[in-house]
PDB file of N, CA and C in Angstrom:
ATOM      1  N   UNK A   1     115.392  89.485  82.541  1.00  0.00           N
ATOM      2  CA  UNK A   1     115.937  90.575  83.316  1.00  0.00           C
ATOM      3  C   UNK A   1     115.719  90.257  84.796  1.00  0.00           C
ATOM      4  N   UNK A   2     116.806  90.560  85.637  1.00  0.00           N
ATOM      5  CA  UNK A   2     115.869  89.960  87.245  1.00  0.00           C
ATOM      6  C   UNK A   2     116.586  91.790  87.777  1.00  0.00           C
ATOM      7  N   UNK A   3     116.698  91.939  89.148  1.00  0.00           N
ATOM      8  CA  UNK A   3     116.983  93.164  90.056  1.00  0.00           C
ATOM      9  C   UNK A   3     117.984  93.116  90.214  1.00  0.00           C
ATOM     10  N   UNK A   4     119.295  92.200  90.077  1.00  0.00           N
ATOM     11  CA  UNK A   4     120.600  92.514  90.087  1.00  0.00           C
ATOM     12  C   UNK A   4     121.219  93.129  89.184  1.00  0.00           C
ATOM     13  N   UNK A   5     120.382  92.998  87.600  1.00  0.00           N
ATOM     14  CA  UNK A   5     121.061  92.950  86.321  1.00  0.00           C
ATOM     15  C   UNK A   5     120.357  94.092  85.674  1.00  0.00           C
ATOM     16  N   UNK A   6     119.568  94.858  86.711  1.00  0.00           N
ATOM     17  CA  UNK A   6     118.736  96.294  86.309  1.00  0.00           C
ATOM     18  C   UNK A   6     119.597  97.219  86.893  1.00  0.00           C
ATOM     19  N   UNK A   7     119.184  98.727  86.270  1.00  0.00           N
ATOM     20  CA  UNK A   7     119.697 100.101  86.797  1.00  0.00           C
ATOM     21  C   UNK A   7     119.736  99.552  88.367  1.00  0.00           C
ATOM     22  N   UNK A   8     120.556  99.928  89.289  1.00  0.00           N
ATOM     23  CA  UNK A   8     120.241 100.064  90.634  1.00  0.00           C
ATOM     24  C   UNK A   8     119.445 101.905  90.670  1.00  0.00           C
ATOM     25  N   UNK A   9     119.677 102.623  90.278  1.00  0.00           N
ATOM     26  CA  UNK A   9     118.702 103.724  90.310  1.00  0.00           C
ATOM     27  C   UNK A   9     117.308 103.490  90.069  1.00  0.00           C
ATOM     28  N   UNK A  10     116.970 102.932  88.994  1.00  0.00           N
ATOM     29  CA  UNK A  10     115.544 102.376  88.861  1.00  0.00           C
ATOM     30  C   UNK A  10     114.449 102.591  89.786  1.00  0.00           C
ATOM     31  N   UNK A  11     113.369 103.016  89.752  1.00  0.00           N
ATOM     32  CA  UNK A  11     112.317 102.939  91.150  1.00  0.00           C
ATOM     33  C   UNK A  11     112.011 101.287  91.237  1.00  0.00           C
ATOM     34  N   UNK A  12     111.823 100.999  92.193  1.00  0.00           N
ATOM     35  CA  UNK A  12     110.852  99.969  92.572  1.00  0.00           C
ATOM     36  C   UNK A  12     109.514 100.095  93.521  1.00  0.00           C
ATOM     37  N   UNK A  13     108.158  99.698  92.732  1.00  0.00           N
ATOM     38  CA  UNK A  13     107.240 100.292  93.542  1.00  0.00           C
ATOM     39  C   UNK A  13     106.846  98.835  94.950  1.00  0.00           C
ATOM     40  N   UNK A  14     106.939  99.805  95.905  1.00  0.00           N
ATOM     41  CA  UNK A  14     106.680  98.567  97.428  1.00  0.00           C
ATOM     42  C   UNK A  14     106.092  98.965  98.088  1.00  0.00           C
ATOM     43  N   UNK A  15     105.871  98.261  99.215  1.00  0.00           N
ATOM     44  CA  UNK A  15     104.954  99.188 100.738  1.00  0.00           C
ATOM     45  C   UNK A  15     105.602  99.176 101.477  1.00  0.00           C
ATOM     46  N   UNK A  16     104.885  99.710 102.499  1.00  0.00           N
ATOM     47  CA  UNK A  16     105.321 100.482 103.576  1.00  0.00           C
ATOM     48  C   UNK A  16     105.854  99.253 104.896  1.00  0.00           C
ATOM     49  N   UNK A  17     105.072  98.416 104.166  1.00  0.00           N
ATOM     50  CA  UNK A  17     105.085  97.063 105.532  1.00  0.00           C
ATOM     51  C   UNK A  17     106.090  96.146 105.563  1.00  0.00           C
ATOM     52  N   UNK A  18     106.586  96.414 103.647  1.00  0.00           N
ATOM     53  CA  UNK A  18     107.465  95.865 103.584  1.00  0.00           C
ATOM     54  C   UNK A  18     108.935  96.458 104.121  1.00  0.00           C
ATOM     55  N   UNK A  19     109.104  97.640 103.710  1.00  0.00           N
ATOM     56  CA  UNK A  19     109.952  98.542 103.973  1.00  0.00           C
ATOM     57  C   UNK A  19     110.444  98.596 105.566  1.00  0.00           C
ATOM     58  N   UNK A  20     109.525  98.602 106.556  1.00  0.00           N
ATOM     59  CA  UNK A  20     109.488  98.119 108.393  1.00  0.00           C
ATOM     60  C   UNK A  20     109.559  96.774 108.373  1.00  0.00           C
ATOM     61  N   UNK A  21     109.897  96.029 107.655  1.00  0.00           N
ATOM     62  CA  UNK A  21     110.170  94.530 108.220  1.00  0.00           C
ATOM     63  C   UNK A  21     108.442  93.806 108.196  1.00  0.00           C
ATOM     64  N   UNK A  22     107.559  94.249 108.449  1.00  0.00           N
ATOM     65  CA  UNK A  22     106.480  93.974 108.993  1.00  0.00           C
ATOM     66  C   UNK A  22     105.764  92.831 108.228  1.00  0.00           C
ATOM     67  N   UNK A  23     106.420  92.790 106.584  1.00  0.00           N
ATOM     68  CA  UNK A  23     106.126  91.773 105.587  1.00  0.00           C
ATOM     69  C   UNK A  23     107.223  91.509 104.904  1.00  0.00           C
ATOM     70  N   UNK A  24     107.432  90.245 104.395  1.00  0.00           N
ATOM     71  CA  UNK A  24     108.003  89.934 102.912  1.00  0.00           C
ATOM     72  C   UNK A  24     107.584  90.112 102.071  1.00  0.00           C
ATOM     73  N   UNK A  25     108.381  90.205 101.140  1.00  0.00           N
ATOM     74  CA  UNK A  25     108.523  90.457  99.371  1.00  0.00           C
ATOM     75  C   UNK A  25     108.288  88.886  99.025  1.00  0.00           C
ATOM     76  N   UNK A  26     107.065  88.698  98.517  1.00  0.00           N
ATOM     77  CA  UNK A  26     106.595  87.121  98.157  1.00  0.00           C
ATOM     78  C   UNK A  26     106.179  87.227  96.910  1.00  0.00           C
ATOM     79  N   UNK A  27     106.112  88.675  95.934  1.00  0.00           N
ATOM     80  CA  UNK A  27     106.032  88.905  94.541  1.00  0.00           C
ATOM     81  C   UNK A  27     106.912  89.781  93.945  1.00  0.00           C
ATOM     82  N   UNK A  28     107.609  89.187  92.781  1.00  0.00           N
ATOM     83  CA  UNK A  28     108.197  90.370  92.013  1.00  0.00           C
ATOM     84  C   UNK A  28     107.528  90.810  91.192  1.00  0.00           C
ATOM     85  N   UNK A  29     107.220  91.601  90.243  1.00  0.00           N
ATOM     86  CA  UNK A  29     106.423  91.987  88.987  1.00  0.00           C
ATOM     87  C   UNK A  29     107.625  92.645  87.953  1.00  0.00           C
ATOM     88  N   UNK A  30     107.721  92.323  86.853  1.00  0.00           N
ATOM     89  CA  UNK A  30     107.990  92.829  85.693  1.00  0.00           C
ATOM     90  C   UNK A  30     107.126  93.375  84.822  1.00  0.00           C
ATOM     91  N   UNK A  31     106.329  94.767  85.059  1.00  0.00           N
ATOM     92  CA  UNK A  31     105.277  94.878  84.136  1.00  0.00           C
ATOM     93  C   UNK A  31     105.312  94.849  82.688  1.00  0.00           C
ATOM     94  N   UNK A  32     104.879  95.627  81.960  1.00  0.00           N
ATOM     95  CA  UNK A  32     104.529  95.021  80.283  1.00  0.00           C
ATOM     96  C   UNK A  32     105.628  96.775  80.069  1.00  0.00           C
ATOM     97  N   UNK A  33     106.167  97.784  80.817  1.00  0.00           N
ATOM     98  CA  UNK A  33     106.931  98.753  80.132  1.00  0.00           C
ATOM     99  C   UNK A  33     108.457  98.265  81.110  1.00  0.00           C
ATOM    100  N   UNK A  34     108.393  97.157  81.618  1.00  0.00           N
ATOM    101  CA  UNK A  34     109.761  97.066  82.349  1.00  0.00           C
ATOM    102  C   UNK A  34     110.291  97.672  83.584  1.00  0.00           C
ATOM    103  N   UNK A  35     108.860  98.338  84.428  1.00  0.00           N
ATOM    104  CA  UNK A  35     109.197  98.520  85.748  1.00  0.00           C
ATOM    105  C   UNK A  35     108.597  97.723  86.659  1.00  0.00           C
ATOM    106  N   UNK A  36     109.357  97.626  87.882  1.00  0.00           N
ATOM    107  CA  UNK A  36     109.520  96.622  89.044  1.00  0.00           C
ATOM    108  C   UNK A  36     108.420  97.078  90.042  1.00  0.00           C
ATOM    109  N   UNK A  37     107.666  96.036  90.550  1.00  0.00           N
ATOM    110  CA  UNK A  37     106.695  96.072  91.810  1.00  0.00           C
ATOM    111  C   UNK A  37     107.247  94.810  92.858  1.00  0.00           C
ATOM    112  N   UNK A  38     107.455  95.411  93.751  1.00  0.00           N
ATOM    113  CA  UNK A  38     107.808  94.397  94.606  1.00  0.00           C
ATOM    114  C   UNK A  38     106.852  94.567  96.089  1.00  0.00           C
ATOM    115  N   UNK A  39     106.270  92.973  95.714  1.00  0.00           N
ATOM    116  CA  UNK A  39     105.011  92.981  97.501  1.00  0.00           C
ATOM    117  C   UNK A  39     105.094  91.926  97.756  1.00  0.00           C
ATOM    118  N   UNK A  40     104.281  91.846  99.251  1.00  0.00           N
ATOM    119  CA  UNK A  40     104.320  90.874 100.283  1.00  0.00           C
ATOM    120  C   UNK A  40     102.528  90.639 100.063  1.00  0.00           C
ATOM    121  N   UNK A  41     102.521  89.719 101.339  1.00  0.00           N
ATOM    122  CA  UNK A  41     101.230  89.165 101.862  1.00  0.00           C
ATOM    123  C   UNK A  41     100.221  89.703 102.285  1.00  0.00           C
ATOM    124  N   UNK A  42     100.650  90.343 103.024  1.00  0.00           N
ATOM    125  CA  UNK A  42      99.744  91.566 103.590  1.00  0.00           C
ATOM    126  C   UNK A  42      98.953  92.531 102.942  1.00  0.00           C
ATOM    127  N   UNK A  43      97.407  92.624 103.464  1.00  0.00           N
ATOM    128  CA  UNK A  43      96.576  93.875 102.426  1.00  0.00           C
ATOM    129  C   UNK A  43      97.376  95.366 102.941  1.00  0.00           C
ATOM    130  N   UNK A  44      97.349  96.091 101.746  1.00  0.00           N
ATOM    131  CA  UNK A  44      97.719  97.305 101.615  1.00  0.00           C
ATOM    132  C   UNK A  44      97.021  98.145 100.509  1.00  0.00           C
ATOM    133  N   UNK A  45      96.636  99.722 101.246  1.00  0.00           N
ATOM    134  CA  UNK A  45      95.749 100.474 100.361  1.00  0.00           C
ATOM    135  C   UNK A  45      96.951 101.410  99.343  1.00  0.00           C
ATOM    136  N   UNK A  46      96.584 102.341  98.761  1.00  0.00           N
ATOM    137  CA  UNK A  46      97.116 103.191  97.975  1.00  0.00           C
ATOM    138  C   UNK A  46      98.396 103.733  99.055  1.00  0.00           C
ATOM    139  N   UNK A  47      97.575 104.043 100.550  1.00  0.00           N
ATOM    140  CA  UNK A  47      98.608 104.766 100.901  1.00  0.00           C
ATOM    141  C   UNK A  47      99.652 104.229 101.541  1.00  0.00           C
ATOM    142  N   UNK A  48      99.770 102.725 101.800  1.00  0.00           N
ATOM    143  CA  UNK A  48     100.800 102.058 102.024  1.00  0.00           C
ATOM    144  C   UNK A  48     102.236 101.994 100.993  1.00  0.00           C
ATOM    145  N   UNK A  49     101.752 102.374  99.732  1.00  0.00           N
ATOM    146  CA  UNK A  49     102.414 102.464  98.619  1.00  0.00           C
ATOM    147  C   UNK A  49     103.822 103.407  98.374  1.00  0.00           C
ATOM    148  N   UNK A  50     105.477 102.844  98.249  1.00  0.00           N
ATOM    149  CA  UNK A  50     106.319 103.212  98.431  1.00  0.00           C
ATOM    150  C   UNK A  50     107.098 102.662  97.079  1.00  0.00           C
ATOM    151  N   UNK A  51     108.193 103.992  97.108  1.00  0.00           N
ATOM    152  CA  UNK A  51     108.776 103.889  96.039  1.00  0.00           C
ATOM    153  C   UNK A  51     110.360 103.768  96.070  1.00  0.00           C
ATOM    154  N   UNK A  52     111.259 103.304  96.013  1.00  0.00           N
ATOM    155  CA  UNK A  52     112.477 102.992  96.854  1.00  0.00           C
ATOM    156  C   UNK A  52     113.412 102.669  94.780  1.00  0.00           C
ATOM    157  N   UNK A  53     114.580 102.763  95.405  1.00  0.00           N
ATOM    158  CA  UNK A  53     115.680 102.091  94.077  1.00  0.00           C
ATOM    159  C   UNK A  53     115.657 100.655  94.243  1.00  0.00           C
ATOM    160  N   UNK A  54     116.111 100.086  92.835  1.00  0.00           N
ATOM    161  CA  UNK A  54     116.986  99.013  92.810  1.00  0.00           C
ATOM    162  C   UNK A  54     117.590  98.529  94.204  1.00  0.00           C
ATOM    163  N   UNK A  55     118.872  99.197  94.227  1.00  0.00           N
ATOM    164  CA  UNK A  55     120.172  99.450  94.725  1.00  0.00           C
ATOM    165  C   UNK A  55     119.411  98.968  96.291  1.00  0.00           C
ATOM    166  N   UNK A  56     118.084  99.850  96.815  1.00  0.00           N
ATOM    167  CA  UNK A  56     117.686  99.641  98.353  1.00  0.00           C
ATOM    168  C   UNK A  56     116.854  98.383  98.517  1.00  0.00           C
ATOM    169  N   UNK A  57     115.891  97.986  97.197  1.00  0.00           N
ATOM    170  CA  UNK A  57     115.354  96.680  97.698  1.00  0.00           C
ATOM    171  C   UNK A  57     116.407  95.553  97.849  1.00  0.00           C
ATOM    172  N   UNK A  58     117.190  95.580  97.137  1.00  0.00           N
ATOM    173  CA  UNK A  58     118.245  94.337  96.959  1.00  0.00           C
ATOM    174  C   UNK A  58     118.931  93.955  98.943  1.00  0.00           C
ATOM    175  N   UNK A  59     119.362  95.431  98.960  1.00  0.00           N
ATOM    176  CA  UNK A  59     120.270  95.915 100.399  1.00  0.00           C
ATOM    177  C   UNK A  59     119.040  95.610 101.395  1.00  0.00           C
ATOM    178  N   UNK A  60     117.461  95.532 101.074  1.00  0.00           N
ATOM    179  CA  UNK A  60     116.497  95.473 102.235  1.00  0.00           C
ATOM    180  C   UNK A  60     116.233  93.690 102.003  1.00  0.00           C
ATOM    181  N   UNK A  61     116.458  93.242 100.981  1.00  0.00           N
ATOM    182  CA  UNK A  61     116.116  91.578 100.764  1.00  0.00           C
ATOM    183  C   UNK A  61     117.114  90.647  99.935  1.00  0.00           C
ATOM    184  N   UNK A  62     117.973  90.758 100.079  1.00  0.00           N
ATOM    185  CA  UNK A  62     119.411  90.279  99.500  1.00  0.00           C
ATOM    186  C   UNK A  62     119.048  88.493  99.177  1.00  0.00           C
ATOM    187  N   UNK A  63     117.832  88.098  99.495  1.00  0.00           N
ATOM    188  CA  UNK A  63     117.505  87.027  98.586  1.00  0.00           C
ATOM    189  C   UNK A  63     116.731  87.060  97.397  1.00  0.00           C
ATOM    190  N   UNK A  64     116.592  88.636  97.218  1.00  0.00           N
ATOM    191  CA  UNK A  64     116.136  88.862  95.317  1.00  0.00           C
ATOM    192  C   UNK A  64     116.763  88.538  94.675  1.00  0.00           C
ATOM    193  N   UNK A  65     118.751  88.312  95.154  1.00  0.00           N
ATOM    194  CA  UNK A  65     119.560  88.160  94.179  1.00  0.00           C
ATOM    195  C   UNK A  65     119.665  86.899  93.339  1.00  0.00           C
ATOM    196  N   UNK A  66     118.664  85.698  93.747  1.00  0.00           N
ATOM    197  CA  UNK A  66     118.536  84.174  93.613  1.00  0.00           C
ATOM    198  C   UNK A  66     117.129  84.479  92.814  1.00  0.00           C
ATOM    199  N   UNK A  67     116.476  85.470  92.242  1.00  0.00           N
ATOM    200  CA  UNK A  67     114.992  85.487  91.236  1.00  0.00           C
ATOM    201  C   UNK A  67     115.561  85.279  89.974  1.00  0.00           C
ATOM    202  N   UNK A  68     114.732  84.375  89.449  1.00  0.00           N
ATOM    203  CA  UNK A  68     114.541  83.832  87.861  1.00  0.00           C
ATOM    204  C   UNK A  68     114.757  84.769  87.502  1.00  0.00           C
ATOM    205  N   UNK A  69     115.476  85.416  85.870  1.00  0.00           N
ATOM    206  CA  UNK A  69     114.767  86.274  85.202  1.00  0.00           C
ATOM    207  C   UNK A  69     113.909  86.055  84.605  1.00  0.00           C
ATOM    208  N   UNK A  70     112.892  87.781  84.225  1.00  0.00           N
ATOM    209  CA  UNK A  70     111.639  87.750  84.225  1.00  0.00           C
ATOM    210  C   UNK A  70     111.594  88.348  82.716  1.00  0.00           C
ATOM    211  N   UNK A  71     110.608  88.117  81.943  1.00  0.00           N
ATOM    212  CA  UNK A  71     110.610  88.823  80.801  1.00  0.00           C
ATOM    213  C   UNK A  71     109.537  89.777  81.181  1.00  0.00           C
ATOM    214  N   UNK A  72     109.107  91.070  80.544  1.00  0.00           N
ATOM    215  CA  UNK A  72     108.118  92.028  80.478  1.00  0.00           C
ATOM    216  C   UNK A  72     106.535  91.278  80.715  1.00  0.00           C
ATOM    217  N   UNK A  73     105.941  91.486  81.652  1.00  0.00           N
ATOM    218  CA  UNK A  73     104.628  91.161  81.815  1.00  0.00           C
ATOM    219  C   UNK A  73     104.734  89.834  82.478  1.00  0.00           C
ATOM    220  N   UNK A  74     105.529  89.127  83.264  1.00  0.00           N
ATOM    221  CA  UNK A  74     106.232  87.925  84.506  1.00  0.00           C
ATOM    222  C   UNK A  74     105.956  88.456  85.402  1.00  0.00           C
ATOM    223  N   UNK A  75     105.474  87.507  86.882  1.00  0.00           N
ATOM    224  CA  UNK A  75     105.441  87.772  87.777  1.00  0.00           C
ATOM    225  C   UNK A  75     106.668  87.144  88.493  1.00  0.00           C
ATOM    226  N   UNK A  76     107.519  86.734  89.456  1.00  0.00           N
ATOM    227  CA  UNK A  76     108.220  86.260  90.235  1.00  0.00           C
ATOM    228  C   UNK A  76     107.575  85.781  91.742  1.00  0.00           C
ATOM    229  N   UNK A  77     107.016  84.213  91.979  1.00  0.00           N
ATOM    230  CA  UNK A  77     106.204  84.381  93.196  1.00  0.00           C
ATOM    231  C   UNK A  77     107.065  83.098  94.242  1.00  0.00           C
ATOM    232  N   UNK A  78     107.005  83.148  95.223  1.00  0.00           N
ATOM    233  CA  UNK A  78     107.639  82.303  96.419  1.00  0.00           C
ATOM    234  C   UNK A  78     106.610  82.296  97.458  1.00  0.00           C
ATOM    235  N   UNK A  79     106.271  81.609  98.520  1.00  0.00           N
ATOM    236  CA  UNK A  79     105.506  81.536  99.358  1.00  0.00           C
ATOM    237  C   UNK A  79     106.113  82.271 100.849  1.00  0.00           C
ATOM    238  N   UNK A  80     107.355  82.128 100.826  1.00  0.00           N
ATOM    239  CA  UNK A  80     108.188  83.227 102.018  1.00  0.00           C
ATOM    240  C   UNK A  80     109.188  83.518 101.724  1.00  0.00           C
ATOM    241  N   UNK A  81     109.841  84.435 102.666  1.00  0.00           N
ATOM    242  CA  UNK A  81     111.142  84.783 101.842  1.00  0.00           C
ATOM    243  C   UNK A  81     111.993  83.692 102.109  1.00  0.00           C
ATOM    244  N   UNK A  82     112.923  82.764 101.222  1.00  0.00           N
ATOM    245  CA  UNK A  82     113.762  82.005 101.373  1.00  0.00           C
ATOM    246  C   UNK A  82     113.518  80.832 100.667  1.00  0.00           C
ATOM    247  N   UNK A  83     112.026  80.807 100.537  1.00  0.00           N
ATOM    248  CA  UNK A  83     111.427  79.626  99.405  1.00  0.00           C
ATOM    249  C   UNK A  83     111.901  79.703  98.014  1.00  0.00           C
ATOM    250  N   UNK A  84     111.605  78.886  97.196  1.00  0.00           N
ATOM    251  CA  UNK A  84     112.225  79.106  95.547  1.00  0.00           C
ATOM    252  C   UNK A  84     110.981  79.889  94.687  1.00  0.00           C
ATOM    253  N   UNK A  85     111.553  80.303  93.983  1.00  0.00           N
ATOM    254  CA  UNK A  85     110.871  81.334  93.202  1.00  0.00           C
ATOM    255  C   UNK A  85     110.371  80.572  91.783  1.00  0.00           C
ATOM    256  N   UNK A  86     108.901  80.581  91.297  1.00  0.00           N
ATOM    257  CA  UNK A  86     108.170  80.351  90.124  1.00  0.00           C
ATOM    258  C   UNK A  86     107.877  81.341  89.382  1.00  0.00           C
ATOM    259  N   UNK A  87     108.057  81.326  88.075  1.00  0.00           N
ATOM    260  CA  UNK A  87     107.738  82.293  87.108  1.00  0.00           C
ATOM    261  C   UNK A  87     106.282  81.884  86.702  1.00  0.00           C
ATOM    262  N   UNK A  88     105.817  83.551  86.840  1.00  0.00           N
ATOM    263  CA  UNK A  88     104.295  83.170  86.214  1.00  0.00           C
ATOM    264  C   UNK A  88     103.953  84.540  85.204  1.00  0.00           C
ATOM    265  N   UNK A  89     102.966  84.116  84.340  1.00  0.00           N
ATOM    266  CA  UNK A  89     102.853  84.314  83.381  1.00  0.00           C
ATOM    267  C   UNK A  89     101.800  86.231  83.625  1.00  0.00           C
TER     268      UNK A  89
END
């Protein structure tokens, strides 16, 4: 499954840093019930924590559309945005 080929309604959980530009998206997550975490580099507490669609991470990082698909419990990792993406376990 990757973020093009999901609900665009869907939540995706992100931060806040990412959301202001302030970080990249350098992890995808597919958890073990099939919802999306998408983070960067940067430490972030609980309250940095944001919840956005499909439909807006794609429109905020339009190089998600190039992620492996992921099966349930996959991570998706790259070192910056624009690097190639490794599936991890």
């Amino acid at each position: 499954m990757t973020l093009k080929t999901d609900d665009f309604w869907k939540p995706v959980v992100t931060t806040r840093q990412i959301l202001t530009g302030e970080d990249d998206i350098v992890c995808v997550a597919l958890d073990d019930e099939s919802d999306w975490t998408a983070l960067g580099v940067l430490d972030c507490s609980d309250d940095d924590l944001d919840v956005v669609s499909v439909e807006d991470i794609l429109l905020l990082d339009p190089t998600l559309n190039d992620m492996p698909d992921l099966q349930p419990g996959q991570d998706a990792i790259r070192l910056s945005k624009g690097s190639p993406w490794t599936v991890e376990e």
